[in-house]
Protein backbone atom coordinates (compact mmCIF):
# COMPACT_ATOMS: atom_id res chain seq x y z
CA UNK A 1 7.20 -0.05 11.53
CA UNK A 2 8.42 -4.37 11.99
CA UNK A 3 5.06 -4.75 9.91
CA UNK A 4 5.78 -6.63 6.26
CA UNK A 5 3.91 -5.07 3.23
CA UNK A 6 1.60 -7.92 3.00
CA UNK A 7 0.99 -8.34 6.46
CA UNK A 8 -0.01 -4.00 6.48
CA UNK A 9 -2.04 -4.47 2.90
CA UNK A 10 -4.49 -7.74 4.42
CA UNK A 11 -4.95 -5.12 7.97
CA UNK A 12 -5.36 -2.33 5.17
CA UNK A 13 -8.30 -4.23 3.48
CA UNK A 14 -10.36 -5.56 6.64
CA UNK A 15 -10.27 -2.30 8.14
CA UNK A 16 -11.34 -0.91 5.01
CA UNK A 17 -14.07 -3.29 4.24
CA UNK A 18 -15.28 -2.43 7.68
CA UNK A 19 -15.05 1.44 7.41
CA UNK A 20 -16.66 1.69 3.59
CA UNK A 21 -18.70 -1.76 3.20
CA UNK A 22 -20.38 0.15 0.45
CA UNK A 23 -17.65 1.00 -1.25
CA UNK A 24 -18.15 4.82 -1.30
CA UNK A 25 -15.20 5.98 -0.91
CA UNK A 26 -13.17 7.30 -3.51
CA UNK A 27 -10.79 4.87 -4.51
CA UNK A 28 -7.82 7.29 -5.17
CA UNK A 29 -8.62 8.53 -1.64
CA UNK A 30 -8.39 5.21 0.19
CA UNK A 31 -5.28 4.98 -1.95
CA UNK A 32 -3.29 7.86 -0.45
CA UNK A 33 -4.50 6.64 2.95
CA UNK A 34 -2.65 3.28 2.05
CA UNK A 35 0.42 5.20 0.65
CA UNK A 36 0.53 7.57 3.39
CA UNK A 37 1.71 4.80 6.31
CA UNK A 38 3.83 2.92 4.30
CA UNK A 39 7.63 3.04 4.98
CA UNK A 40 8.82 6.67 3.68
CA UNK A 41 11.51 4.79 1.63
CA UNK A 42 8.39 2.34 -0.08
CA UNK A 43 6.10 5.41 -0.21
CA UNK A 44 8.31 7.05 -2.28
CA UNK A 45 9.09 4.37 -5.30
CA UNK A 46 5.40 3.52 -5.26
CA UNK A 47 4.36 6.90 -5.76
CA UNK A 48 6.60 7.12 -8.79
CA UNK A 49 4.54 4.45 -10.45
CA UNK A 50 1.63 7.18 -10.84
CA UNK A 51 -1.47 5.44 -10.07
CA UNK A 52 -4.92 5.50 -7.91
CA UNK A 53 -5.58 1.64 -8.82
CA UNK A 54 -5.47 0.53 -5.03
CA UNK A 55 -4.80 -3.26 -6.20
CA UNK A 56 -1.64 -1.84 -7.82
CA UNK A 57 -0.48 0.15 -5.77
CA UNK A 58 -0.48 -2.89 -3.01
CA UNK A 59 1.60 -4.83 -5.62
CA UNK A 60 3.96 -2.29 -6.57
CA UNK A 61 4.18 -1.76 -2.80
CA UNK A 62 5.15 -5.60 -2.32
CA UNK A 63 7.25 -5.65 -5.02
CA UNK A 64 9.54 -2.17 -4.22
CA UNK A 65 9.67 -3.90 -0.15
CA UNK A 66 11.45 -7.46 -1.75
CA UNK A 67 13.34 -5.39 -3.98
CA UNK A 68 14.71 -3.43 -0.65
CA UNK A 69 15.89 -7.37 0.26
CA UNK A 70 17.25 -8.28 -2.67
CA UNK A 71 19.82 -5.07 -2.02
CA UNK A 72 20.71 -5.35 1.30
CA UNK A 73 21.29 -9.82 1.21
């Protein structure tokens, strides 16, 4: 995967608002979909975090991915 955290969280939501418009879906499932294709390595530290909030599991996502940057510059 070349595709930034942000730029996989914005595809995330559209496809999502076009899949559930109503909003149906379980939120802690949509949130394992969105955990489940991030980068193993991300997947992992968000995971730790322990929640089914999908808002902050986007952010903690974003945040463990510039993290990652600020360790390898």
């Amino acid at each position: 995967q070349n595709e930034r955290v942000d730029e996989y969280s914005a595809r995330f939501k559209r496809l999502l608002a076009k899949v559930d418009p109503a909003k149906v879906l379980p939120e802690e499932y949509t949130t394992r979909m969105y955990i489940s294709s991030l980068e193993e390595e991300i997947a992992m530290l968000v995971v730790l975090e322990n929640t089914n909030i999908l808002a902050d599991v986007m952010k903690n996502a974003t945040k463990v991915e510039a993290g990652r940057y600020y360790c390898y510059a």
